[in-house]
N, C-alpha and C. Protein backbone atom coordinates (compact mmCIF):
# COMPACT_ATOMS: atom_id res chain seq x y z
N UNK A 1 43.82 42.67 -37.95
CA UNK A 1 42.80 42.97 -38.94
C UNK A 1 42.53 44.46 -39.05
N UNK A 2 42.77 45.10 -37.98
CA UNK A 2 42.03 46.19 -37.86
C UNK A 2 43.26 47.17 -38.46
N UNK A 3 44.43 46.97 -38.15
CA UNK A 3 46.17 47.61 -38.83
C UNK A 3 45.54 47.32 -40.60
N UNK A 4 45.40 46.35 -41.05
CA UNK A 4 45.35 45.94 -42.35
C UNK A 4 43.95 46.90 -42.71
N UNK A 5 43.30 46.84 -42.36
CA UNK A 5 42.31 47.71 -43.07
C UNK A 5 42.21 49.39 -42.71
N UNK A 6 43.14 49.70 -41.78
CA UNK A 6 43.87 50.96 -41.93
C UNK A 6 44.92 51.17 -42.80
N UNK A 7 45.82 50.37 -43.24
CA UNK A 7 46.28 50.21 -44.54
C UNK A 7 46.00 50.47 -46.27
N UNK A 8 45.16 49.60 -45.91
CA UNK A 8 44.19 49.65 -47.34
C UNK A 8 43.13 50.71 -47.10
N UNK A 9 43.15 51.78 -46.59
CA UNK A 9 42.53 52.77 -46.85
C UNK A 9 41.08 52.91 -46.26
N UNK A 10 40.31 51.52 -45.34
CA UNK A 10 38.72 51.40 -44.93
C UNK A 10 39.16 52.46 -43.89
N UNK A 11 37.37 53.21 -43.81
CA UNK A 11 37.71 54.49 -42.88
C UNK A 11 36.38 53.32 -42.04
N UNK A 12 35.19 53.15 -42.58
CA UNK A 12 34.51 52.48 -41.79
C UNK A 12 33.81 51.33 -42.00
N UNK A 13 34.41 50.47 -40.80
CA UNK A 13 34.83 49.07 -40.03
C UNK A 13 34.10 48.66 -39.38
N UNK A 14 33.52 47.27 -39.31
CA UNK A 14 32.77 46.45 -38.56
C UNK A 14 33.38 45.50 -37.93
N UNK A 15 33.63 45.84 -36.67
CA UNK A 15 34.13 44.25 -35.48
C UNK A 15 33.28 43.51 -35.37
N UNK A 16 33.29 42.26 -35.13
CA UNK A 16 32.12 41.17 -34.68
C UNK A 16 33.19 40.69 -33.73
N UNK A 17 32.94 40.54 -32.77
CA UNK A 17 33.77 39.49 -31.97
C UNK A 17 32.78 38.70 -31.12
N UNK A 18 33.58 37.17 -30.64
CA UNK A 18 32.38 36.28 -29.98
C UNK A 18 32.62 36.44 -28.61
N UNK A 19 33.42 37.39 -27.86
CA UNK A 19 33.19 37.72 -26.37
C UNK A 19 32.67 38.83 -26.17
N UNK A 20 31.61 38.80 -25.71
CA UNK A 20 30.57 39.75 -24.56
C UNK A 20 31.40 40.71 -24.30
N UNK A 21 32.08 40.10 -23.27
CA UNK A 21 32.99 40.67 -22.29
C UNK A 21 34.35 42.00 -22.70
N UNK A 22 34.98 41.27 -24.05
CA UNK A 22 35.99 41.84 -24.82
C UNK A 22 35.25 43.55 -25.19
N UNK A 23 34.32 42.80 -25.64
CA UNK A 23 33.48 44.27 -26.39
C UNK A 23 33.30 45.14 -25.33
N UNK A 24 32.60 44.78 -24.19
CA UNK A 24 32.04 45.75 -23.01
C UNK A 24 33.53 46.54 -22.47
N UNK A 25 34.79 46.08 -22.87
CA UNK A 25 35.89 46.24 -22.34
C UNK A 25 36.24 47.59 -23.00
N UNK A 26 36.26 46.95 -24.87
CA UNK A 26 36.65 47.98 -26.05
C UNK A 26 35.26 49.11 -25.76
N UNK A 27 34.73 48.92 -25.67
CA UNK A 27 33.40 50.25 -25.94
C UNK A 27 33.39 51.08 -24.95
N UNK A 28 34.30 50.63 -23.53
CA UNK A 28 33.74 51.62 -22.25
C UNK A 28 35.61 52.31 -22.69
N UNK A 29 36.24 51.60 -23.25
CA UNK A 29 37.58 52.62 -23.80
C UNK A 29 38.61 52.95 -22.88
N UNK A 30 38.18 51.37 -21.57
CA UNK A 30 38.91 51.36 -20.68
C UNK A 30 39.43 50.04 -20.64
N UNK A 31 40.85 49.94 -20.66
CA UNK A 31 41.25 48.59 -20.52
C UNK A 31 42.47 48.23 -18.98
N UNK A 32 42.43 49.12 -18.62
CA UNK A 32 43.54 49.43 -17.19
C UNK A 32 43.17 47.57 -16.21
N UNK A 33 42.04 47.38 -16.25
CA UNK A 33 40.85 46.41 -15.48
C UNK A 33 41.57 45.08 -16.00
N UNK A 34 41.81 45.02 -17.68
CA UNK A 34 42.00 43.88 -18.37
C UNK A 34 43.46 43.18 -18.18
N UNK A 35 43.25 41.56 -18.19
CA UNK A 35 44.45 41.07 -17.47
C UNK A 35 45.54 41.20 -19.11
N UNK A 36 44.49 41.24 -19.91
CA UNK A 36 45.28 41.20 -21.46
C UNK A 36 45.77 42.62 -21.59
N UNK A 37 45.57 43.22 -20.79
CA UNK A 37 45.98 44.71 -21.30
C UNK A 37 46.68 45.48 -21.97
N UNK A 38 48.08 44.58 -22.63
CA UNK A 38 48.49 45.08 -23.66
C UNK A 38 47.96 45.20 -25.06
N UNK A 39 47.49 43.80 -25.48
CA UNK A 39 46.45 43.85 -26.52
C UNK A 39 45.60 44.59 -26.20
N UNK A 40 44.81 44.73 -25.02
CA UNK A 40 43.49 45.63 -25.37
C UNK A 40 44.03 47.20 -25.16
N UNK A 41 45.29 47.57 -24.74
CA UNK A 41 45.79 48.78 -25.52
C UNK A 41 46.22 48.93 -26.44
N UNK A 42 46.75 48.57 -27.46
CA UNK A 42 46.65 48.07 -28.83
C UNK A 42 45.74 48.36 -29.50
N UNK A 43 44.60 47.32 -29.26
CA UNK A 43 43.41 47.86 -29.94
C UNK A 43 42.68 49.10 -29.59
N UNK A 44 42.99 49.78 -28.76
CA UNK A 44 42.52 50.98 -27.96
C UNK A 44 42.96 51.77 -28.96
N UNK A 45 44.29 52.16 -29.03
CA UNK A 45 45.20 53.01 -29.63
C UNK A 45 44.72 52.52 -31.10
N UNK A 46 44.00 51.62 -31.94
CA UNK A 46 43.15 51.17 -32.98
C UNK A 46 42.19 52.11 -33.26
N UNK A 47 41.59 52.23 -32.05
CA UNK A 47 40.21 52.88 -32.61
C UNK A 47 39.92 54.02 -32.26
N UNK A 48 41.18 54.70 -31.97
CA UNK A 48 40.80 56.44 -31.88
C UNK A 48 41.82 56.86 -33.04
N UNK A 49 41.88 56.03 -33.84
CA UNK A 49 42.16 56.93 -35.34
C UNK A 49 41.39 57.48 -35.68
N UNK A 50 41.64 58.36 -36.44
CA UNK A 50 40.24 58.86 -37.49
C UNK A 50 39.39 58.36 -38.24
N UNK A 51 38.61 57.44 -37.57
CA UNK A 51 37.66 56.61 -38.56
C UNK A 51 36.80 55.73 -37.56
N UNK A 52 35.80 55.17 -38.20
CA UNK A 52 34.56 54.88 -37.48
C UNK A 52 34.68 53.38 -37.57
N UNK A 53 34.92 53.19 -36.28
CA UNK A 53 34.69 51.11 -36.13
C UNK A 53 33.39 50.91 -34.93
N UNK A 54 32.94 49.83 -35.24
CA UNK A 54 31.90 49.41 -34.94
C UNK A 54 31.83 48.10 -34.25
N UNK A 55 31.62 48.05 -32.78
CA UNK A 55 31.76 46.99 -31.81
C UNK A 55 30.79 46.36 -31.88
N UNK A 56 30.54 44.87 -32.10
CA UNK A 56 29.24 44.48 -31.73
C UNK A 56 29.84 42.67 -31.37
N UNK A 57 28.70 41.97 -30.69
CA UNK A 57 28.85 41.05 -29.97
C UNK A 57 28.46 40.04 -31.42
N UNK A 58 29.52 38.90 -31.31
CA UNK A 58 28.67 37.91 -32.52
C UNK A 58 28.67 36.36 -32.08
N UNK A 59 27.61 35.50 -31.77
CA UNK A 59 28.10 34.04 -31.10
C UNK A 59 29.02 33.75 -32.35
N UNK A 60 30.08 32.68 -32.34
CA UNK A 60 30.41 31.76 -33.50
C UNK A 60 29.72 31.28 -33.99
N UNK A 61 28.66 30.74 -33.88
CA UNK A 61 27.63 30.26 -35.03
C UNK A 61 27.32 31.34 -36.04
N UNK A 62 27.45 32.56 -35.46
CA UNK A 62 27.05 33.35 -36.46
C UNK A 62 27.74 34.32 -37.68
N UNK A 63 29.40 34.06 -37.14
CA UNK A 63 30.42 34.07 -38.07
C UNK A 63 31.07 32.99 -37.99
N UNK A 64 30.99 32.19 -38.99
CA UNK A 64 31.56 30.65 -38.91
C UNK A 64 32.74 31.11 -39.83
N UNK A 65 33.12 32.20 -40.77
CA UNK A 65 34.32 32.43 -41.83
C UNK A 65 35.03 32.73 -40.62
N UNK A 66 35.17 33.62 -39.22
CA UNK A 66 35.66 33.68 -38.68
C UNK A 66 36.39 32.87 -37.62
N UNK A 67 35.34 32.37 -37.64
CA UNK A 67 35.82 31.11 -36.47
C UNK A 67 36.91 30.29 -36.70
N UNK A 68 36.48 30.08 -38.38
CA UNK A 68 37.53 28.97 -39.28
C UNK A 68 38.91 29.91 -39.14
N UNK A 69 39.35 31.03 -39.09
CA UNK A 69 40.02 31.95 -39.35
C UNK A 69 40.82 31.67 -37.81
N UNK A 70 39.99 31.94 -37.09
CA UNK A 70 40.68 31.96 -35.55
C UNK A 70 41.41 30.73 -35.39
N UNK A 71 40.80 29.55 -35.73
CA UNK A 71 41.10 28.31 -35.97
C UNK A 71 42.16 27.49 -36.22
N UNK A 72 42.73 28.46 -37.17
CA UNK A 72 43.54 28.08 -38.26
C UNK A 72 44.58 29.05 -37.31
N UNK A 73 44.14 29.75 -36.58
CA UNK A 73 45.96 31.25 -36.33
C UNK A 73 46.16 30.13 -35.11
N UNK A 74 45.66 29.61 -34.39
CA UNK A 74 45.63 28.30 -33.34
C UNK A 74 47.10 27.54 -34.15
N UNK A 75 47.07 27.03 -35.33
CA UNK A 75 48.16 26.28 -35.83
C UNK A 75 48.96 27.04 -36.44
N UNK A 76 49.31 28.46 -36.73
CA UNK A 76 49.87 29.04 -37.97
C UNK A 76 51.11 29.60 -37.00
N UNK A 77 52.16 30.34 -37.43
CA UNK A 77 53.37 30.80 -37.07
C UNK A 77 53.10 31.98 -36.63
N UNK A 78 53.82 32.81 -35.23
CA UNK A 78 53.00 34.42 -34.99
C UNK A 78 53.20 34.82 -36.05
N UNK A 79 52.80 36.26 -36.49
CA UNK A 79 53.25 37.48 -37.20
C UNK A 79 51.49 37.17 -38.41
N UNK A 80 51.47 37.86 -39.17
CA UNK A 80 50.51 37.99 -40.05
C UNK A 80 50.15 37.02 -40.49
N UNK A 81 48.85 36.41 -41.18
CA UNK A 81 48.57 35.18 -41.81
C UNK A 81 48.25 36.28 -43.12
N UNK A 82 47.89 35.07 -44.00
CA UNK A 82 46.63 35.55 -45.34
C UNK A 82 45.99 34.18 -45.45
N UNK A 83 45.32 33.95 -46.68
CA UNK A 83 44.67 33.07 -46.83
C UNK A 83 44.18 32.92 -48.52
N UNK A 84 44.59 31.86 -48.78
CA UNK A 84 44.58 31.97 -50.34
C UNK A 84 42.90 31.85 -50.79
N UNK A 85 42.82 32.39 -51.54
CA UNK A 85 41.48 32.40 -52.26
C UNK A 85 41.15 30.74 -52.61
N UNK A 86 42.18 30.10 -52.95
CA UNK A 86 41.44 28.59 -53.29
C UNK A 86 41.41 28.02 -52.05
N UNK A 87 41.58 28.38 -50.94
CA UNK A 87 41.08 27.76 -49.53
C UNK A 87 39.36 27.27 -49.80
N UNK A 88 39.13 26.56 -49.93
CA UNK A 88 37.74 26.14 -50.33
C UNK A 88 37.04 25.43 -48.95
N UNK A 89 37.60 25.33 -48.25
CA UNK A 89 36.68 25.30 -47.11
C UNK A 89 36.24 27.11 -46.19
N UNK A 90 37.68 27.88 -46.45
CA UNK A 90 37.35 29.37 -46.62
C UNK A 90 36.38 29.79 -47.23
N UNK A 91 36.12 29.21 -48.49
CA UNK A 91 35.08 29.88 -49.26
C UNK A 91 33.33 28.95 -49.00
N UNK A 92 34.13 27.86 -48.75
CA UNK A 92 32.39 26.91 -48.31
C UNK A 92 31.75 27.97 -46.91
N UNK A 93 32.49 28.69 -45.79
CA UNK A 93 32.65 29.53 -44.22
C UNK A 93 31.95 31.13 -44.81
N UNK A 94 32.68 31.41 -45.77
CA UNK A 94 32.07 32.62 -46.58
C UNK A 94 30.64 32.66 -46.97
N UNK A 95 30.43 31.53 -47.90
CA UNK A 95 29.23 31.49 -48.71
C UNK A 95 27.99 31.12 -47.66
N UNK A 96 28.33 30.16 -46.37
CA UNK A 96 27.66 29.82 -45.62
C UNK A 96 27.11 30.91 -44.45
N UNK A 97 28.23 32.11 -44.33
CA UNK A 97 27.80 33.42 -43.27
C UNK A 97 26.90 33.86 -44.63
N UNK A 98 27.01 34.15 -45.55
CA UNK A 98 26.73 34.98 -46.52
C UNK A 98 24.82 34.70 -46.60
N UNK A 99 24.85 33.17 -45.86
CA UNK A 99 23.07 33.32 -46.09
C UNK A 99 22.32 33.37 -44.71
N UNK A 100 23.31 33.55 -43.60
CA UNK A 100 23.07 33.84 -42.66
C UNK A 100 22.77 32.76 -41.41
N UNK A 101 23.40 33.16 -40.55
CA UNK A 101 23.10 31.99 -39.53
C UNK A 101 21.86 31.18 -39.40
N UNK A 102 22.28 29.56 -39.61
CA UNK A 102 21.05 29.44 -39.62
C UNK A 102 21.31 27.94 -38.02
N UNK A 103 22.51 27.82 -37.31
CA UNK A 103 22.53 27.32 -36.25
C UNK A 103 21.88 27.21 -35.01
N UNK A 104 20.84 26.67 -34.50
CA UNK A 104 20.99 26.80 -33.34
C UNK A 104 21.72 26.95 -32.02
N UNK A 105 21.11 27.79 -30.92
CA UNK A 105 22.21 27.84 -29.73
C UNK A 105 21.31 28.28 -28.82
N UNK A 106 21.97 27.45 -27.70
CA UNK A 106 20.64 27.69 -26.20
C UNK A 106 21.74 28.94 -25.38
N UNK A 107 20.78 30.19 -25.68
CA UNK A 107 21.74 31.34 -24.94
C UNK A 107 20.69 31.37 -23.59
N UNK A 108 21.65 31.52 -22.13
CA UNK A 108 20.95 31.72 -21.17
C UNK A 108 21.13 32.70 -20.47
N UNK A 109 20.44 33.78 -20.11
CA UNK A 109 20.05 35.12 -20.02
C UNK A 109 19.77 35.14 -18.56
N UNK A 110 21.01 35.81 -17.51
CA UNK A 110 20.82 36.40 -16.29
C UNK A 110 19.38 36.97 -15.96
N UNK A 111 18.70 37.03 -15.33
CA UNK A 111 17.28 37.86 -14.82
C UNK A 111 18.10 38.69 -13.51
C-alpha cells in the first residue's frame, strides 16, 4: 500500500494498523528485535522517503474496509491485489468506516 501511494504521487499518508506491537516496532525505527524483519525492513526503507506517514494503532472494529481487505489477501495469489469498484460488500466496509465505528470491544488495560 504504502509502494502504491508513493507511486501515485501521496506525499502524506495515514497507516492504521490493528497491532500495538507492529507500530511500537515501525515508530522506534528499529526492527533488528523483529522476527519478521525483512518486512519490517521494507517498510522501514518505506518511510524515510521524503514524505510524511503517520503510525497509529486501529482495533478492527474500527477499520472494518480493512479488515475485509486483509481478508480477502488470506485467499488471493501473492504479488499485488486491486479491487473492483462493484465489490459491494467493499463498498457496504467503506460506507460503514465512513460513519464511524460504532462496535463494541472489551479492551483490557495493563495497570
Amino acid at each position: 500500500g504504502l509502494q502504491l501511494a508513493w507511486e501515485l504521487g501521496y506525499r502524506r499518508v495515514k497507516v492504521q494498523l490493528d497491532s500495538r506491537c507492529a507500530v511500537q516496532i515501525l515508530q522506534r525505527r528499529h526492527g533488528d528485535d523483529d522476527r519478521h524483519s525483512a518486512v519490517t525492513q521494507c517498510f522501514l526503507a518505506l518511510l524515510e522517503r521524503d514524505w510524511e506517514v503517520s503510525l497509529s494503532h486501529v482495533y478492527r472494529e474500527g477499520n472494518k474496509c480493512a479488515n475485509y481487505i486483509a481478508s480477502r489477501g488470506h485467499m488471493s495469489p501473492l504479488g499485488f491485489q486491486s479491487f473492483p469498484v462493484s465489490d459491494l460488500t467493499l463498498v457496504s466496509w467503506i460506507m460503514y468506516d465512513l460513519q464511524g465505528p460504532s462496535d463494541p470491544r472489551l479492551v483490557l488495560i495493563e495497570s
